[in-house]
N, C-alpha and C. Protein backbone atom coordinates (compact mmCIF):
# COMPACT_ATOMS: atom_id res chain seq x y z
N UNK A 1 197.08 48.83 93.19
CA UNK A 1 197.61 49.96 92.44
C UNK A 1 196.48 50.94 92.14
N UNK A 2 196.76 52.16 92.58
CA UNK A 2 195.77 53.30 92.01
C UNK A 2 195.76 53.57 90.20
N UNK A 3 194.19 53.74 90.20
CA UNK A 3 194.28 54.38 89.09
C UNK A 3 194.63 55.67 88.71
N UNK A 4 195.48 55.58 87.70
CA UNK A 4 195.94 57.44 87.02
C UNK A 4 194.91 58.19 86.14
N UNK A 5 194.56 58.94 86.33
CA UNK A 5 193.44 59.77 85.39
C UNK A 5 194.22 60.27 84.25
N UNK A 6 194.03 60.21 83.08
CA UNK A 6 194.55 60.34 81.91
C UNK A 6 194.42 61.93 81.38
N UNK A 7 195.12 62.75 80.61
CA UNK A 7 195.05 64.53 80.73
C UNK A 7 193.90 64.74 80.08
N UNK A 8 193.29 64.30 79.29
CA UNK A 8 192.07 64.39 78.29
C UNK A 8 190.94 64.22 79.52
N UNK A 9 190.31 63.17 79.80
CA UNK A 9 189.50 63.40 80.76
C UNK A 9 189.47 64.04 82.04
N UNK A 10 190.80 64.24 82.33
CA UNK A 10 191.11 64.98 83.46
C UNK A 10 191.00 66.66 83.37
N UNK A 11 191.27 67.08 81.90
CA UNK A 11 190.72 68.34 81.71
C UNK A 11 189.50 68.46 81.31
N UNK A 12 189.03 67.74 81.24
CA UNK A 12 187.37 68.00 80.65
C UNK A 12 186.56 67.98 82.03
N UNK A 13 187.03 66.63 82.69
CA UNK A 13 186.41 66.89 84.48
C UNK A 13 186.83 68.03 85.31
N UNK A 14 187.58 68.50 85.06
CA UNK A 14 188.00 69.84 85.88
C UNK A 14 186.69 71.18 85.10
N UNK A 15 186.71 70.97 83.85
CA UNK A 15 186.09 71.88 83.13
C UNK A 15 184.51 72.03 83.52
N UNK A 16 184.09 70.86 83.87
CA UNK A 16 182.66 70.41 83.52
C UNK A 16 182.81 70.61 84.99
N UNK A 17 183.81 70.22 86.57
CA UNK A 17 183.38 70.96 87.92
C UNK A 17 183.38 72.46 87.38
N UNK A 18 183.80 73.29 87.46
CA UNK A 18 183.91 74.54 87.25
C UNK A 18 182.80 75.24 86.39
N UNK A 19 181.94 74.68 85.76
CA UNK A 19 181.23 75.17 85.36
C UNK A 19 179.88 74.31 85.75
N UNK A 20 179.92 73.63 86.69
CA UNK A 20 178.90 72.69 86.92
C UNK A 20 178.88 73.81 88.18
N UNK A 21 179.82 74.46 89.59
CA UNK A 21 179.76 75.12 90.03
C UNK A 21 179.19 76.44 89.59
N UNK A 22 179.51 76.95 88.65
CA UNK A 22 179.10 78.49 88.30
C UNK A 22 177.65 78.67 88.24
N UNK A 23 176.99 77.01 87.70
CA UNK A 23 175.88 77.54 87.48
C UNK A 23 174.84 77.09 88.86
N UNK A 24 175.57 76.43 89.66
CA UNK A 24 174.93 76.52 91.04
C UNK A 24 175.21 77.59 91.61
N UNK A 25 176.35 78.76 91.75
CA UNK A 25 175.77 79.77 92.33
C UNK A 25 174.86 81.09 91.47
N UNK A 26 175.02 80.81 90.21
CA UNK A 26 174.26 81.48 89.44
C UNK A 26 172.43 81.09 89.96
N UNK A 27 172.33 79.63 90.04
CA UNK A 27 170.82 79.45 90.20
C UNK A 27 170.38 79.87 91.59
N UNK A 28 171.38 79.84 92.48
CA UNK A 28 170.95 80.60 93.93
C UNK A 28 170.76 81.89 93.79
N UNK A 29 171.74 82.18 93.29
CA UNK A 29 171.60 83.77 93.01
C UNK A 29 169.96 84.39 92.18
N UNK A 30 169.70 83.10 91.14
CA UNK A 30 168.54 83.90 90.72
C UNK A 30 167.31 83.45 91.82
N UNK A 31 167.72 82.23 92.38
CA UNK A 31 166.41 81.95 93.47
C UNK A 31 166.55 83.19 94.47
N UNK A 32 167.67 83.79 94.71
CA UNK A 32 167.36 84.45 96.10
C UNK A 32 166.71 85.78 95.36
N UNK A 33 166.75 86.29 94.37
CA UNK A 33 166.60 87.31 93.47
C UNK A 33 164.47 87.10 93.60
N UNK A 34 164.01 86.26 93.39
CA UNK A 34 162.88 85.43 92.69
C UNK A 34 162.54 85.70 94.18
N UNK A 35 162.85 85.04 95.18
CA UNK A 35 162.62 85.15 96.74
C UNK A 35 162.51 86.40 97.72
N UNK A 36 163.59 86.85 97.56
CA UNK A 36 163.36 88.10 98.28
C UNK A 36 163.76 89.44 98.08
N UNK A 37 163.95 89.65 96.53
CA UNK A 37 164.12 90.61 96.44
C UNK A 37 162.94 91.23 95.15
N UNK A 38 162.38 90.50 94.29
CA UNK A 38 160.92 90.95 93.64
C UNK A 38 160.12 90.42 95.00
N UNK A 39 159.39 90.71 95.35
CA UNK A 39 158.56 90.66 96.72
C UNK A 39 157.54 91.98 96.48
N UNK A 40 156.49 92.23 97.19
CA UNK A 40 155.61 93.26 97.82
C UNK A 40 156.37 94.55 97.95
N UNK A 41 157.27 93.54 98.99
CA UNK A 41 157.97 94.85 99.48
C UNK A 41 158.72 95.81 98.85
N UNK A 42 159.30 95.38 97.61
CA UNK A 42 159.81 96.03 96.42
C UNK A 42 158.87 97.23 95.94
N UNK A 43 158.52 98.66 96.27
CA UNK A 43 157.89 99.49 96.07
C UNK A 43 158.11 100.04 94.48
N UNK A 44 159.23 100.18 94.33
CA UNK A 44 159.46 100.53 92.34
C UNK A 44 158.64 99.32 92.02
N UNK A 45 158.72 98.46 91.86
CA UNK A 45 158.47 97.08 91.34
C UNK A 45 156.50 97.17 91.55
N UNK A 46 156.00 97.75 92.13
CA UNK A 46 154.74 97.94 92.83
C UNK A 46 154.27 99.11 92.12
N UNK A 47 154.74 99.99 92.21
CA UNK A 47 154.85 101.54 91.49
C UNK A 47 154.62 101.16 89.93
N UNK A 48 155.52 100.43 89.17
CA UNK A 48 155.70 100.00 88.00
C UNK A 48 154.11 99.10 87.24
N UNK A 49 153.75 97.98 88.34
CA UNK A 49 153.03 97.50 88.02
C UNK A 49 151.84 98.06 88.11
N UNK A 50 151.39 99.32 88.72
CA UNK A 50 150.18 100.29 89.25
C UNK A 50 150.52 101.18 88.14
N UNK A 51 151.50 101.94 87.13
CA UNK A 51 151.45 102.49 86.44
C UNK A 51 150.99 101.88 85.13
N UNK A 52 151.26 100.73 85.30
CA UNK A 52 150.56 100.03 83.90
C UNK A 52 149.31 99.23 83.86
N UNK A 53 148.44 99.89 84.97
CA UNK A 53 147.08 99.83 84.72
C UNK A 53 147.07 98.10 85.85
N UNK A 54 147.66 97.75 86.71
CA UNK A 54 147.32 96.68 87.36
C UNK A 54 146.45 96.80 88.15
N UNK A 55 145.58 95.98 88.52
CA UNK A 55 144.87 95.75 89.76
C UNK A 55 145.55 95.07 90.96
N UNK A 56 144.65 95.67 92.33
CA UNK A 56 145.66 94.89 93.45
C UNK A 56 145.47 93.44 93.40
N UNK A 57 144.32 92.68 92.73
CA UNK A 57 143.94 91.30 92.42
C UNK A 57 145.49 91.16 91.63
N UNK A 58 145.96 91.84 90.07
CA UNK A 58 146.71 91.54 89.06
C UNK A 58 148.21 90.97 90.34
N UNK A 59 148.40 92.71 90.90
CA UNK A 59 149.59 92.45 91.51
C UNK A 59 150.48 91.05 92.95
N UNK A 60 148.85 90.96 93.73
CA UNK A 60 148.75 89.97 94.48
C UNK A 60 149.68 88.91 93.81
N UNK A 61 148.90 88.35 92.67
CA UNK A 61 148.89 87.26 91.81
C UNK A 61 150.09 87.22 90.93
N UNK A 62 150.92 88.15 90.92
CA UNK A 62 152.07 88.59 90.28
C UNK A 62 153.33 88.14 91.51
N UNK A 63 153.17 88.87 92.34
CA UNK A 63 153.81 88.44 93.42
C UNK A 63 154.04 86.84 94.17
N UNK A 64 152.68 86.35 94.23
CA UNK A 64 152.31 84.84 94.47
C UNK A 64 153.18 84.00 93.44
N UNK A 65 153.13 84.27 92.19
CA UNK A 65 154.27 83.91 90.93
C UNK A 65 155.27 83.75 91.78
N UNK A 66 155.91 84.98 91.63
CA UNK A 66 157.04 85.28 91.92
C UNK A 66 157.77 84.35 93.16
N UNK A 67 156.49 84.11 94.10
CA UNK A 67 156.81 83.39 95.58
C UNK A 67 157.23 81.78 94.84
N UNK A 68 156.45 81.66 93.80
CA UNK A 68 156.47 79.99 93.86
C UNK A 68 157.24 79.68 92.96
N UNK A 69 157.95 80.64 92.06
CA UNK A 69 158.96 80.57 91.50
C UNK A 69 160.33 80.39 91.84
N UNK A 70 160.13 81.40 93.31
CA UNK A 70 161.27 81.13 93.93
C UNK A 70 161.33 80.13 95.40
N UNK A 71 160.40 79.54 95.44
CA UNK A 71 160.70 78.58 96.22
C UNK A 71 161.33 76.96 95.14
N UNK A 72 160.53 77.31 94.23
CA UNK A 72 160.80 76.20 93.62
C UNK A 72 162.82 76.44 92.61
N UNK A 73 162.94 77.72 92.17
CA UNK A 73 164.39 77.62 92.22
C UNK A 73 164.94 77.23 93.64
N UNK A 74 165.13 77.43 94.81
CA UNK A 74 165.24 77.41 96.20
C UNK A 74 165.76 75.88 96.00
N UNK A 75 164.62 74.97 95.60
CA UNK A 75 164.95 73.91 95.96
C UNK A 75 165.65 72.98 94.43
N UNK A 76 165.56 74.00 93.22
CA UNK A 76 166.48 73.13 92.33
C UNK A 76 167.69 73.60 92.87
N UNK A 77 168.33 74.80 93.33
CA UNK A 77 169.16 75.07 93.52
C UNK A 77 170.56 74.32 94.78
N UNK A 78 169.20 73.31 95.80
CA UNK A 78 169.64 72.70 96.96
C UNK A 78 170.19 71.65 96.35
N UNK A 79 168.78 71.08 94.82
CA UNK A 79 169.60 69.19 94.64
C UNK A 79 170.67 69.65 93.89
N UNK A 80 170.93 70.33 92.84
CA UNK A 80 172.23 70.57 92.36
C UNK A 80 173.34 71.02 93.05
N UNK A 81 173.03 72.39 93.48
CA UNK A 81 174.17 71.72 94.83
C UNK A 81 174.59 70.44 95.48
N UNK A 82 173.45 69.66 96.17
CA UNK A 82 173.92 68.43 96.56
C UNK A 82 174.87 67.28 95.53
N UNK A 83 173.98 67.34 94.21
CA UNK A 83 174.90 66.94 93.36
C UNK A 83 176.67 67.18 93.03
N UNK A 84 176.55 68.71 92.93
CA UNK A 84 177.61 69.18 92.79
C UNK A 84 179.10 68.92 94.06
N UNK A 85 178.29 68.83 95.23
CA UNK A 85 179.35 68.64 95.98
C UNK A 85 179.66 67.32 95.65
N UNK A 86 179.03 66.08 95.91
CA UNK A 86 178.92 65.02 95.89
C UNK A 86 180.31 64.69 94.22
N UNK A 87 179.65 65.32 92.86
CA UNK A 87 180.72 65.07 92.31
C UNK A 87 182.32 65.44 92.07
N UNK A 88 182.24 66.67 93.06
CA UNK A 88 183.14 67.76 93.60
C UNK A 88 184.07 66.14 94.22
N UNK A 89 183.78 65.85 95.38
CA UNK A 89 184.21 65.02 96.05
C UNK A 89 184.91 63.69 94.79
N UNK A 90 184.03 62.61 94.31
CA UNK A 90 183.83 61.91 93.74
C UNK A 90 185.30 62.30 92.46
N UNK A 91 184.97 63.33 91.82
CA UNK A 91 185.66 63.55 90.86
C UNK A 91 187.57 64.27 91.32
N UNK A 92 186.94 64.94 92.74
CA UNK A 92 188.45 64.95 92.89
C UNK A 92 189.01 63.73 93.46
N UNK A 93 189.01 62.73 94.14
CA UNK A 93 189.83 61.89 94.27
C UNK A 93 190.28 61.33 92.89
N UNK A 94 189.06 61.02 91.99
CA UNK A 94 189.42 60.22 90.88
C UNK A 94 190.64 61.15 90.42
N UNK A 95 190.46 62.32 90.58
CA UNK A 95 191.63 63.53 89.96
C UNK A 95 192.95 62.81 90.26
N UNK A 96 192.92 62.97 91.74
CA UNK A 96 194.11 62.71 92.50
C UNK A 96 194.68 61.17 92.61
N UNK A 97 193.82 60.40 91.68
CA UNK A 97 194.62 59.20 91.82
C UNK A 97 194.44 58.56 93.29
N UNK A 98 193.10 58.73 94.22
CA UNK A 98 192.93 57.82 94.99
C UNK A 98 192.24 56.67 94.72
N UNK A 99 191.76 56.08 93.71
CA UNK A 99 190.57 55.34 93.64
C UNK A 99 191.63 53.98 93.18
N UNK A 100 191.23 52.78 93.31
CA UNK A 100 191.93 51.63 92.48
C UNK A 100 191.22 51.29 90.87
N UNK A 101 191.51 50.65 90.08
CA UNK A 101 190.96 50.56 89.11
C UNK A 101 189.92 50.39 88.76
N UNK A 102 189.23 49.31 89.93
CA UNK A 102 187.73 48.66 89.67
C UNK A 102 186.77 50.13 90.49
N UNK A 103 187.78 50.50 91.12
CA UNK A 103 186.31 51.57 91.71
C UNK A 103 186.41 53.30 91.07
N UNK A 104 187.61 53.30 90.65
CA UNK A 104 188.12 54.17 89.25
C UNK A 104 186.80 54.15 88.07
N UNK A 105 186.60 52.97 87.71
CA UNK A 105 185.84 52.63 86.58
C UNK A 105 183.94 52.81 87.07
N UNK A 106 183.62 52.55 88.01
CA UNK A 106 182.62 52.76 88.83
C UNK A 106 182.41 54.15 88.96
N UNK A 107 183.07 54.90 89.40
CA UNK A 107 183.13 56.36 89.42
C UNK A 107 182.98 56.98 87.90
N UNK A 108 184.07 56.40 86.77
CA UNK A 108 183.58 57.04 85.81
C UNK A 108 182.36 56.51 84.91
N UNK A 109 181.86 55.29 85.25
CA UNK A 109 180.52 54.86 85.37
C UNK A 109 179.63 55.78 85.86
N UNK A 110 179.56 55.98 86.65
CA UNK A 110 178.54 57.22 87.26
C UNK A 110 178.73 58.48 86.61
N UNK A 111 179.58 59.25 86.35
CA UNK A 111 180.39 60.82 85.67
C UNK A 111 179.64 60.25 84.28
N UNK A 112 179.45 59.03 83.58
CA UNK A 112 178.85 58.95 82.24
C UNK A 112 177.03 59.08 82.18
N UNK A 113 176.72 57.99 83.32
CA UNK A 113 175.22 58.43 83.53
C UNK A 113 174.91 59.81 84.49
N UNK A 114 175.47 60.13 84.90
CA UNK A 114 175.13 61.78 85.35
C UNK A 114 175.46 62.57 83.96
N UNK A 115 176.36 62.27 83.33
CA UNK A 115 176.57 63.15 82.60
C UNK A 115 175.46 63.02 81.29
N UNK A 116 174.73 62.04 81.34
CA UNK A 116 173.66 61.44 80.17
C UNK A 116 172.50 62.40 80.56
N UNK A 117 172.13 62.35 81.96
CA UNK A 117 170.91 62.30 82.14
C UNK A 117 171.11 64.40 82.63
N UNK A 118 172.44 64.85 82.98
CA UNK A 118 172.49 65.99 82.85
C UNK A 118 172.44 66.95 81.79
N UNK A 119 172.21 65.99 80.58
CA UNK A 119 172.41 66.90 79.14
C UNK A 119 171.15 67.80 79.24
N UNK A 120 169.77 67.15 79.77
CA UNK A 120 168.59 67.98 79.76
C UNK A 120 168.50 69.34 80.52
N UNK A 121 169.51 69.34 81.76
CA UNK A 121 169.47 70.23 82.37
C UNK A 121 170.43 71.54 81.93
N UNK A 122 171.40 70.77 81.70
CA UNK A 122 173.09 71.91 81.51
C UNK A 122 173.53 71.18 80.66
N UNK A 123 173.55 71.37 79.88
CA UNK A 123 173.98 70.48 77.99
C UNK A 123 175.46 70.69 78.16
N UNK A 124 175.94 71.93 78.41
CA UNK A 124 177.59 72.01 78.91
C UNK A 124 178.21 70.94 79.02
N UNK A 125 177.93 71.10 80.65
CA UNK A 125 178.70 70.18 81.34
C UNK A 125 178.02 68.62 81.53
N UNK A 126 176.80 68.67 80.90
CA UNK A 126 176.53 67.03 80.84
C UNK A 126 177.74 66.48 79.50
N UNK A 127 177.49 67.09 78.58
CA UNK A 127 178.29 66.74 77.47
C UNK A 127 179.72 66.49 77.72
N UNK A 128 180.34 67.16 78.91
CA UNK A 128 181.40 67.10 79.40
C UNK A 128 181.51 66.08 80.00
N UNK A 129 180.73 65.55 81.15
CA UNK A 129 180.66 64.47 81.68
C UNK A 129 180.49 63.11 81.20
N UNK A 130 180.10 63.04 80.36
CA UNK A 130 179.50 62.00 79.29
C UNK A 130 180.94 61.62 78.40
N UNK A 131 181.86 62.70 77.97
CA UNK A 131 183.20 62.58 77.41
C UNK A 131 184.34 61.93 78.32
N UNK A 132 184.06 62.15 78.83
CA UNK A 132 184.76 62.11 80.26
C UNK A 132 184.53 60.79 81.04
N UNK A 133 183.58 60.30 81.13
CA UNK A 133 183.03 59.35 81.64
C UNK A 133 183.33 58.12 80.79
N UNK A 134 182.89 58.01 79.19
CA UNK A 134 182.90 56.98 78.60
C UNK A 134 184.66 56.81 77.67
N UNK A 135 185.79 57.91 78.16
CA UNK A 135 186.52 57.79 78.11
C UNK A 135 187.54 56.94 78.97
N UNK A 136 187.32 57.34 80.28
CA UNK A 136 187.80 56.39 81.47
C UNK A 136 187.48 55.37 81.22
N UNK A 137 185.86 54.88 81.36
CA UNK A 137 185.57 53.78 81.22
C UNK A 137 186.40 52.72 79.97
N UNK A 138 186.01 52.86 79.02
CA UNK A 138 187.17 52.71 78.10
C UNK A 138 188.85 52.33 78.14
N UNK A 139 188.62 53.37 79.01
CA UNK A 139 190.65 52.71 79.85
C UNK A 139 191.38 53.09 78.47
N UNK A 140 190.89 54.35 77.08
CA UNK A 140 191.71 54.94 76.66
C UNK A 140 192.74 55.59 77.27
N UNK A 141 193.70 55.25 76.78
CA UNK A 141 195.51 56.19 76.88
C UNK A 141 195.57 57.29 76.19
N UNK A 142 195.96 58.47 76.40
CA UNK A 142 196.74 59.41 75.92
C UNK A 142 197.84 58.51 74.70
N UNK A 143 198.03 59.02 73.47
CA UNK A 143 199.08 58.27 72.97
C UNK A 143 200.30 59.13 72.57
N UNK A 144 201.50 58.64 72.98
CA UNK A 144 202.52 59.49 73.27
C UNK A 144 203.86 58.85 72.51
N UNK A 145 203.97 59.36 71.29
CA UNK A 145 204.47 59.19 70.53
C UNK A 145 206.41 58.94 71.08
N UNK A 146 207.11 57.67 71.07
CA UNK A 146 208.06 57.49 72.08
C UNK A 146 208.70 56.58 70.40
N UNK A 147 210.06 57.08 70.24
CA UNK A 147 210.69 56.11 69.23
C UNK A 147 211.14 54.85 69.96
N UNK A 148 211.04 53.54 69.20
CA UNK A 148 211.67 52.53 69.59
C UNK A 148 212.73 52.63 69.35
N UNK A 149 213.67 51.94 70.10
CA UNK A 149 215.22 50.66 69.56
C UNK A 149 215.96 52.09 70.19
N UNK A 150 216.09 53.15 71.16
CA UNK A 150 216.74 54.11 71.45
C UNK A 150 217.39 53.28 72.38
């Protein structure tokens, strides 16, 4: 028998993909920003820094920043992505009710320690994950108020 994902964690995991996404294309967006678009080649940006008294030593070294800044977003931007698909995947089956119970619980085993160790990064959606996670696990019910003796 498959496990059913319950509406409480099931909206909080939808919440926490969706914003676990936004901020992977947000961080590409600022890596490609960091990469190739402050660059040398950026002449205002060059202009700007020569009007405020830089040296070509200052600006070099400004730029070199800029390079290793954005290589290094470049590549936070790759593992979170990788992450992200990975729980993309992971979290939609659990959505959809493919998983069985014991591997249901495994999955939201993992959604609790990702979501622990994501608080440092994206407090959001770790916090989301972490709700979410130690709720399943738990094997809490929705409680749905039903009269007896009808």
């Amino acid at each position: 028998m498959n496990h059913i994902m319950d509406r409480t964690p099931r909206i909080v995991t939808i919440i926490g993909l969706v914003f676990e996404g936004i901020s992977v294309v947000v961080m590409g967006f600022i890596a490609f920003l960091f990469k190739f678009y402050l660059n040398a080649d950026n002449e205002s940006l060059v202009n700007l820094l020569t009007e405020d008294g830089a040296s070509t030593a200052d600006i070099d070294f400004v730029f070199e920043i800029y390079g290793f800044i954005g290589n290094l977003l470049i590549g936070l931007a790759i593992v979170i992505g990788i992450f992200f698909i990975v729980n993309l995947v992971l979290f939609t089956k659990l959505i959809k009710g493919k998983y069985s119970e014991e591997t249901a619980k495994k999955v939201y085993l993992y959604q609790a320690i990702y979501g622990g160790v994501n608080i440092l990064f994206n407090t959001f959606v770790g916090i989301l994950y972490l709700i979410s996670g130690v709720m399943g696990r738990q094997g809490r019910r929705d409680e749905i108020n039903v009269r007896e003796g009808i």
